[in-house]
PDB file of N, CA and C in Angstrom:
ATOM      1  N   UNK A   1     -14.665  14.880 -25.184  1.00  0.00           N
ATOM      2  CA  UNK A   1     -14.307  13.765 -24.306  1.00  0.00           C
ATOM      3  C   UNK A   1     -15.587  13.223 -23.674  1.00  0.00           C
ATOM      4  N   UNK A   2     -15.859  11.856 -23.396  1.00  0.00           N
ATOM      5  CA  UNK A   2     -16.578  11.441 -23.082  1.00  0.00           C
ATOM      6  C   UNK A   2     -16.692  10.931 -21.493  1.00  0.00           C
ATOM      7  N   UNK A   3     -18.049  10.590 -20.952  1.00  0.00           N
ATOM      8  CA  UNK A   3     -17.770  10.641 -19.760  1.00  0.00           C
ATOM      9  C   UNK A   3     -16.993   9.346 -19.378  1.00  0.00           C
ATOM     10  N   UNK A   4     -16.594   8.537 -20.076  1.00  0.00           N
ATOM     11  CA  UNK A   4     -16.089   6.971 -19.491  1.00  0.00           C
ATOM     12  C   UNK A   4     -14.767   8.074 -19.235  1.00  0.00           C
ATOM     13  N   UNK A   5     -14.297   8.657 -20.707  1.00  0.00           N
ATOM     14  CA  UNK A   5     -12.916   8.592 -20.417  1.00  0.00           C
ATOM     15  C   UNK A   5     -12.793   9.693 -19.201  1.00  0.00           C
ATOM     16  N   UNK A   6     -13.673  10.819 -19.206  1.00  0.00           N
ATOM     17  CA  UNK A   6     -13.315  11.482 -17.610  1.00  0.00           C
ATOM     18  C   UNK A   6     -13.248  10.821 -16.176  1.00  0.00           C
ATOM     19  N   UNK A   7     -14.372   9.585 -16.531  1.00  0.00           N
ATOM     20  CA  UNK A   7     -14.346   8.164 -15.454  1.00  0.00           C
ATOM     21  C   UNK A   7     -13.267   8.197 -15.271  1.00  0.00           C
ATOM     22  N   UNK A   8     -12.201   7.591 -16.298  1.00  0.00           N
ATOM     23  CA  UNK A   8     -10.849   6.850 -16.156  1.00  0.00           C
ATOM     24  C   UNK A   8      -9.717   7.872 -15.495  1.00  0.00           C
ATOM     25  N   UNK A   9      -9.844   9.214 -16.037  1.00  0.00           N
ATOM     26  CA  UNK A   9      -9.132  10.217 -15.786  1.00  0.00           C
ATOM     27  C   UNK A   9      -9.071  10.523 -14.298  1.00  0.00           C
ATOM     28  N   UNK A  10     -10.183  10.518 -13.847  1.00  0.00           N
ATOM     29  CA  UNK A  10     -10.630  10.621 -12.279  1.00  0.00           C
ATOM     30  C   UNK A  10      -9.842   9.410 -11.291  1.00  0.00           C
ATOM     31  N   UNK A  11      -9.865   8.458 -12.288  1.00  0.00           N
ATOM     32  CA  UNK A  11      -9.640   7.088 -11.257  1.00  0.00           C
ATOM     33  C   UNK A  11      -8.087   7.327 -11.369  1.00  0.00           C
ATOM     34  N   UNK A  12      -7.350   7.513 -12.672  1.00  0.00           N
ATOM     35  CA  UNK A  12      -6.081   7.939 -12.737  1.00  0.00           C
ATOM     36  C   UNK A  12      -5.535   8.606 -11.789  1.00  0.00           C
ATOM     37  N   UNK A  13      -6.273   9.671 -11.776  1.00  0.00           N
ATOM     38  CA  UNK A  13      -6.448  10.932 -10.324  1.00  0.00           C
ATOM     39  C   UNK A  13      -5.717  10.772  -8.753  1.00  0.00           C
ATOM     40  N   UNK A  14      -6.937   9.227  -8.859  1.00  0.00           N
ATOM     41  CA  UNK A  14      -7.055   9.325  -7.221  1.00  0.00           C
ATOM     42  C   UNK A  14      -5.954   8.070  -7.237  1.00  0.00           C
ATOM     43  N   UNK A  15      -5.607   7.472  -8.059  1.00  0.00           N
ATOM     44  CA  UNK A  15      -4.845   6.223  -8.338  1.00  0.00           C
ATOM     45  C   UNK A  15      -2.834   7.083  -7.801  1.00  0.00           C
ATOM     46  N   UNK A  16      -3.281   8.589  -8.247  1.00  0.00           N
ATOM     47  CA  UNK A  16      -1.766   9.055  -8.399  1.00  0.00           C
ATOM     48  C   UNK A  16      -1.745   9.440  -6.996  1.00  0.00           C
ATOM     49  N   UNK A  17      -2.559   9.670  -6.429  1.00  0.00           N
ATOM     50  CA  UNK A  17      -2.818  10.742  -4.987  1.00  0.00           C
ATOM     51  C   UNK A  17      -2.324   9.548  -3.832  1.00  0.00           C
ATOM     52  N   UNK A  18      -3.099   8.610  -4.253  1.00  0.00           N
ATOM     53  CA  UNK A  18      -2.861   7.250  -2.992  1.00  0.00           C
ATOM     54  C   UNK A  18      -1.035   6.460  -3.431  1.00  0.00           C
ATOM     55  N   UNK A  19      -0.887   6.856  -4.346  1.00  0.00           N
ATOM     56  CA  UNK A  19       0.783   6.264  -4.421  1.00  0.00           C
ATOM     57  C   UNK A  19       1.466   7.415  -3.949  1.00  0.00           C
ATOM     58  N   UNK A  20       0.852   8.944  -3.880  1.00  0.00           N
ATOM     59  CA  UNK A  20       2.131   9.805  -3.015  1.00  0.00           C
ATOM     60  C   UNK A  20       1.903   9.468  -1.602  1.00  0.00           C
ATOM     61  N   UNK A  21       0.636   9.221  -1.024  1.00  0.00           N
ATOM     62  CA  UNK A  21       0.269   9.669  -0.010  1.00  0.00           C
ATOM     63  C   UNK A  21       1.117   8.043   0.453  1.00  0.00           C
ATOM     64  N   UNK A  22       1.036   6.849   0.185  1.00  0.00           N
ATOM     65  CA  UNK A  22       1.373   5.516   0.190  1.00  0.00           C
ATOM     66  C   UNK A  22       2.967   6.009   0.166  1.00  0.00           C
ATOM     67  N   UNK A  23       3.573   6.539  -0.508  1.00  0.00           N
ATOM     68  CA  UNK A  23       5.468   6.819  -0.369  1.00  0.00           C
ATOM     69  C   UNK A  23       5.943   6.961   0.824  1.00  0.00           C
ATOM     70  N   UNK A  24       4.660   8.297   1.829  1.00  0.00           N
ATOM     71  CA  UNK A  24       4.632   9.024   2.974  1.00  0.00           C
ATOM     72  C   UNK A  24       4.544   7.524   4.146  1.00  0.00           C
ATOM     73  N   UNK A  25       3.728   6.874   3.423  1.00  0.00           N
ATOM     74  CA  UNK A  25       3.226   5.596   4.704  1.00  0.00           C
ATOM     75  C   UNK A  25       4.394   4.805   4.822  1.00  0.00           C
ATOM     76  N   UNK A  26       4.697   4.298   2.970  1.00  0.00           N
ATOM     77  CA  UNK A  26       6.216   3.529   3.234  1.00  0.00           C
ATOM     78  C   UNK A  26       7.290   3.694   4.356  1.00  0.00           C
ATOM     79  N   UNK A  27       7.605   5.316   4.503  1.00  0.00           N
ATOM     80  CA  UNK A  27       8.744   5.673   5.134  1.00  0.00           C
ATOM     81  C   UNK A  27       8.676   5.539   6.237  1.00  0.00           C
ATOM     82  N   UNK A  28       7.232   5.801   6.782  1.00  0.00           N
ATOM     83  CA  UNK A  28       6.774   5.533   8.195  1.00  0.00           C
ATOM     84  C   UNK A  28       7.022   4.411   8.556  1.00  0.00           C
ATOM     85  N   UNK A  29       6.490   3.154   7.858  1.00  0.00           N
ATOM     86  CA  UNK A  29       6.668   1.400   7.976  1.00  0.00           C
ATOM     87  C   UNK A  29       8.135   1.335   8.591  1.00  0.00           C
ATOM     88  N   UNK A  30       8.893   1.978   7.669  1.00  0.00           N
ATOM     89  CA  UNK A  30      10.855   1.808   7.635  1.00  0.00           C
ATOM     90  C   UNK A  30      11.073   2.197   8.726  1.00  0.00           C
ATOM     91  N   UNK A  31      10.348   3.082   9.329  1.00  0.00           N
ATOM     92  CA  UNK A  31      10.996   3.712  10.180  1.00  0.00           C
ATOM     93  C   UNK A  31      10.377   2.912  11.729  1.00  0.00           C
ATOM     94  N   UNK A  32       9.607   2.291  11.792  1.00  0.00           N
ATOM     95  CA  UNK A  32       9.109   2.108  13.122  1.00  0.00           C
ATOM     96  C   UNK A  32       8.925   0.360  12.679  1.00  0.00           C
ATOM     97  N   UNK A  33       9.544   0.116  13.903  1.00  0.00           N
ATOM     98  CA  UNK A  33       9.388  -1.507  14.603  1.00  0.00           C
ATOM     99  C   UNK A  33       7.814  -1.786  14.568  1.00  0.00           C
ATOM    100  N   UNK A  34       7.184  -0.687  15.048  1.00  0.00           N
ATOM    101  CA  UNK A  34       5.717  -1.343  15.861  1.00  0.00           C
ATOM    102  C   UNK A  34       5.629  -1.808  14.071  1.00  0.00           C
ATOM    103  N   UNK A  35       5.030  -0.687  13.564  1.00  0.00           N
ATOM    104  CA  UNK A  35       4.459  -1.240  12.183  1.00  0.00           C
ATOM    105  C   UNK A  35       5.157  -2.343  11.342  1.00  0.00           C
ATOM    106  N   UNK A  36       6.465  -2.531  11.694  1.00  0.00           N
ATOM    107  CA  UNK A  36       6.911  -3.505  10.699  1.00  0.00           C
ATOM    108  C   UNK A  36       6.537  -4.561  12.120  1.00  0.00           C
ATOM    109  N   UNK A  37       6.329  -4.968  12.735  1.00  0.00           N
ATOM    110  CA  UNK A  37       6.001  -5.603  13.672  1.00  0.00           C
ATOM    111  C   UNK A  37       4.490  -6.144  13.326  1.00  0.00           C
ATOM    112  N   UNK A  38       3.441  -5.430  13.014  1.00  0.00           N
ATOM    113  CA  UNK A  38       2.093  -5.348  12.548  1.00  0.00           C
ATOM    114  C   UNK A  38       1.681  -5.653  11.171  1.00  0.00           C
ATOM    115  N   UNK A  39       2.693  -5.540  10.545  1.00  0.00           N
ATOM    116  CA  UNK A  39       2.873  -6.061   8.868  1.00  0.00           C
ATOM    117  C   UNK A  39       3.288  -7.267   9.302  1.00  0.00           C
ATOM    118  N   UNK A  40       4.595  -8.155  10.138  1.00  0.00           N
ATOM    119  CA  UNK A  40       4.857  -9.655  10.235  1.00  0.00           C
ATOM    120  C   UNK A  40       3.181 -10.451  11.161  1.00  0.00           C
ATOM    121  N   UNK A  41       2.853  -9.659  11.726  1.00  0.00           N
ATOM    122  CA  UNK A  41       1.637 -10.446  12.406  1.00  0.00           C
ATOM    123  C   UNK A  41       0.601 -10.503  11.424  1.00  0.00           C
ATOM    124  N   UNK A  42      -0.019  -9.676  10.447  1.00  0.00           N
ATOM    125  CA  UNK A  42      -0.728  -9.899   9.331  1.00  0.00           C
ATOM    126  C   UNK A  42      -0.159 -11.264   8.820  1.00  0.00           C
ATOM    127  N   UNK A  43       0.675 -11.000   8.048  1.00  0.00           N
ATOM    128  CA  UNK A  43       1.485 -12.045   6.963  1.00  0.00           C
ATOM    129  C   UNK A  43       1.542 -13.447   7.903  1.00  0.00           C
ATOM    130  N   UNK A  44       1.650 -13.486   9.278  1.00  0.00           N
ATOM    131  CA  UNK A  44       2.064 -14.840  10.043  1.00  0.00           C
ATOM    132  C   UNK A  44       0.316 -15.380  10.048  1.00  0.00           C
ATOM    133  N   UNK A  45      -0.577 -14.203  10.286  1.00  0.00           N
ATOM    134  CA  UNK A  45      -2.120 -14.669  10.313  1.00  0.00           C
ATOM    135  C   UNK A  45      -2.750 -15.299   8.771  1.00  0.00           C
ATOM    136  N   UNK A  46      -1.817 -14.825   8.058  1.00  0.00           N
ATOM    137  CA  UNK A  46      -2.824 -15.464   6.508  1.00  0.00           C
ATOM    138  C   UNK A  46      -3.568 -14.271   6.229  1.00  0.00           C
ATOM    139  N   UNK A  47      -3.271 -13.206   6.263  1.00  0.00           N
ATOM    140  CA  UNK A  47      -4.121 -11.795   5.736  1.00  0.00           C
ATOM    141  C   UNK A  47      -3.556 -12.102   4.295  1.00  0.00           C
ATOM    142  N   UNK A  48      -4.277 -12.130   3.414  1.00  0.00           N
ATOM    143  CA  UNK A  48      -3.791 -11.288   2.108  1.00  0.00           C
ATOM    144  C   UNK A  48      -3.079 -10.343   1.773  1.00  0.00           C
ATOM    145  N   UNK A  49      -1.864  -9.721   1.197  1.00  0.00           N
ATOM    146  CA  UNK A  49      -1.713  -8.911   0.783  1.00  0.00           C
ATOM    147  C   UNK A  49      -2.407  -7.682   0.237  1.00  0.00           C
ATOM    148  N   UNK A  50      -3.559  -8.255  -0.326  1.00  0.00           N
ATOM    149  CA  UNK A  50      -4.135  -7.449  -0.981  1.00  0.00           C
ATOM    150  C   UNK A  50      -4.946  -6.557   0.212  1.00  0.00           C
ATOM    151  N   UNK A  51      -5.384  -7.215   1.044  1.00  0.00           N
ATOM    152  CA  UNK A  51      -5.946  -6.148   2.226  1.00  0.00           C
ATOM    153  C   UNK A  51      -5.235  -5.737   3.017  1.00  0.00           C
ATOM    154  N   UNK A  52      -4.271  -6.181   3.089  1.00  0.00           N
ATOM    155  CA  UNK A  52      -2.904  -5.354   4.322  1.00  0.00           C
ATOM    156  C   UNK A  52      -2.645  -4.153   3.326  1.00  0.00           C
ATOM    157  N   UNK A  53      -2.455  -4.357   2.570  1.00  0.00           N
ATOM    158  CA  UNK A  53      -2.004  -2.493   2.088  1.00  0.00           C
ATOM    159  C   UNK A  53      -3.009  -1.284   2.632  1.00  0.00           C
ATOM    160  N   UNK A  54      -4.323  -1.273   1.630  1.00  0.00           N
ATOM    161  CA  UNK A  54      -5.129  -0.661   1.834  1.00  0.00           C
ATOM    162  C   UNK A  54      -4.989  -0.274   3.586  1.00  0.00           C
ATOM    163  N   UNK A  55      -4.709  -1.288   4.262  1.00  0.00           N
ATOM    164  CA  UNK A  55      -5.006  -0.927   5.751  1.00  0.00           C
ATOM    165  C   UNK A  55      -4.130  -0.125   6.261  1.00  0.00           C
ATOM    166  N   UNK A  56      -2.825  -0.329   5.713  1.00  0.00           N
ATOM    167  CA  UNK A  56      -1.752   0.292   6.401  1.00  0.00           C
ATOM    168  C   UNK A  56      -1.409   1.797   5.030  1.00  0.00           C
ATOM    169  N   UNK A  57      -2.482   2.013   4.270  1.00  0.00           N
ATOM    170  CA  UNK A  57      -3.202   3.546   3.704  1.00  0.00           C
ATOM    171  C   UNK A  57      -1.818   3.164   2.514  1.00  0.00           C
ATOM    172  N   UNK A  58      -1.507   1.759   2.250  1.00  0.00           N
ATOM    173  CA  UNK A  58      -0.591   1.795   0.843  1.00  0.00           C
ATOM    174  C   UNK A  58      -1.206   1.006  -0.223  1.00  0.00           C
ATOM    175  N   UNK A  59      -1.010   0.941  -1.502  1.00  0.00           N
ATOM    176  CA  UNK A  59      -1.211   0.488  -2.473  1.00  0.00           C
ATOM    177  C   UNK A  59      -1.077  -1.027  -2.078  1.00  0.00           C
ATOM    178  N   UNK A  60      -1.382  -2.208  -3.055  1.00  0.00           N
ATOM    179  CA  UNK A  60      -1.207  -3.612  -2.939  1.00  0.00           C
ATOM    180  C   UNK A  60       0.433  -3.972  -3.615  1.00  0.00           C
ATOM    181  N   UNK A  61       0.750  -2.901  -4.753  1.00  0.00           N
ATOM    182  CA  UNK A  61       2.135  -2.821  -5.121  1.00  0.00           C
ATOM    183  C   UNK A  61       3.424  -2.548  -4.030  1.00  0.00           C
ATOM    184  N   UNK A  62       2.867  -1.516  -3.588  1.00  0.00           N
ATOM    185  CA  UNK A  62       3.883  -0.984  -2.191  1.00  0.00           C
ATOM    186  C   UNK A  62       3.598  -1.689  -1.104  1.00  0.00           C
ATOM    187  N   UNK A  63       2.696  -2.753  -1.246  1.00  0.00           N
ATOM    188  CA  UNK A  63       2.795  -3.605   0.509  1.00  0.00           C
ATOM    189  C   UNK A  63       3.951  -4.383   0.034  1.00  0.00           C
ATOM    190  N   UNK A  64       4.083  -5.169  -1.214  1.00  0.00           N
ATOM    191  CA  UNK A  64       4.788  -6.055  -2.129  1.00  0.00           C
ATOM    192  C   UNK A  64       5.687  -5.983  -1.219  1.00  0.00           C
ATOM    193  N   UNK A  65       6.148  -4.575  -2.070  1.00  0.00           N
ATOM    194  CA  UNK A  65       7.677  -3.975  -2.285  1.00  0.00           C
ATOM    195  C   UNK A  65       7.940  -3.692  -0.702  1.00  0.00           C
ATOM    196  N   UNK A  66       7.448  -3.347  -0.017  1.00  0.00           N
ATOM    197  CA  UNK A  66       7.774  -3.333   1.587  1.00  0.00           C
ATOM    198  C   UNK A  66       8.416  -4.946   2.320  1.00  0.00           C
ATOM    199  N   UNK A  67       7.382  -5.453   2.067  1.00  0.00           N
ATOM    200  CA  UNK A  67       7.414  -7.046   2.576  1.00  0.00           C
ATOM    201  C   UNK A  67       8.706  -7.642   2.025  1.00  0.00           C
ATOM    202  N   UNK A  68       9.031  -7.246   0.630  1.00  0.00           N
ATOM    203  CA  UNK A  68      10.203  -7.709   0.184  1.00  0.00           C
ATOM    204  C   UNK A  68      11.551  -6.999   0.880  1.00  0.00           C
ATOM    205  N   UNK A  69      11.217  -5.900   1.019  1.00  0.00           N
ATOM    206  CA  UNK A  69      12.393  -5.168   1.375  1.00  0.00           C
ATOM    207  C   UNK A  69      12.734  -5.581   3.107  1.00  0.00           C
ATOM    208  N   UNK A  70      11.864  -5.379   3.574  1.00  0.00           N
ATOM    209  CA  UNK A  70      11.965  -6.092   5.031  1.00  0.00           C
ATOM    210  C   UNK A  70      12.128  -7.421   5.231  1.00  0.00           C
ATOM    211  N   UNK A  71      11.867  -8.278   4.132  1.00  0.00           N
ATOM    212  CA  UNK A  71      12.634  -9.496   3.841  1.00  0.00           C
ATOM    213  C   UNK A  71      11.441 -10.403   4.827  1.00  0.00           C
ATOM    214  N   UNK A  72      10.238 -10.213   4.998  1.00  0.00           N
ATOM    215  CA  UNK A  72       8.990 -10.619   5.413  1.00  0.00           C
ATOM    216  C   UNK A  72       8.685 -11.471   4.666  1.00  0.00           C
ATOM    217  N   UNK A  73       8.930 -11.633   3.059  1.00  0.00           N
ATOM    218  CA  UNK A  73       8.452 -12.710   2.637  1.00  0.00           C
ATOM    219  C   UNK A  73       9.559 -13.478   1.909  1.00  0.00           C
TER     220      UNK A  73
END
């Protein structure tokens, strides 16, 4: 095996670690006003999606799927 593909394997890695650890954050979001409160003030400011996840320690897929589910967007 070569080192790209241990590259990829690694990124796979940490790619799987931040979607469990991101499941843990989801439930938190669901569960508390403040944060779903802090996710509508992003989205009302013009934040990107793409950087509201990372911030709130979730994927850019699982901010999606949050925002949709809370009916934010």
């Amino acid at each position: 095996m070569n080192t790209t593909n241990l590259k990829i394997l690694d990124v796979n890695r940490k790619d799987r670690h931040q979607v469990a650890a991101g499941r843990k954050q989801l439930d938190q979001i669901r569960k508390s006003a403040k944060l779903q409160q802090s996710l509508r003030q992003h989205i009302a400011y013009g934040v990107p999606v793409n950087c509201i996840g990372p911030k709130f320690g979730i994927t850019t897929e699982q901010c999606w799927t949050i925002l949709r589910e809370l009916e934010i967007i």
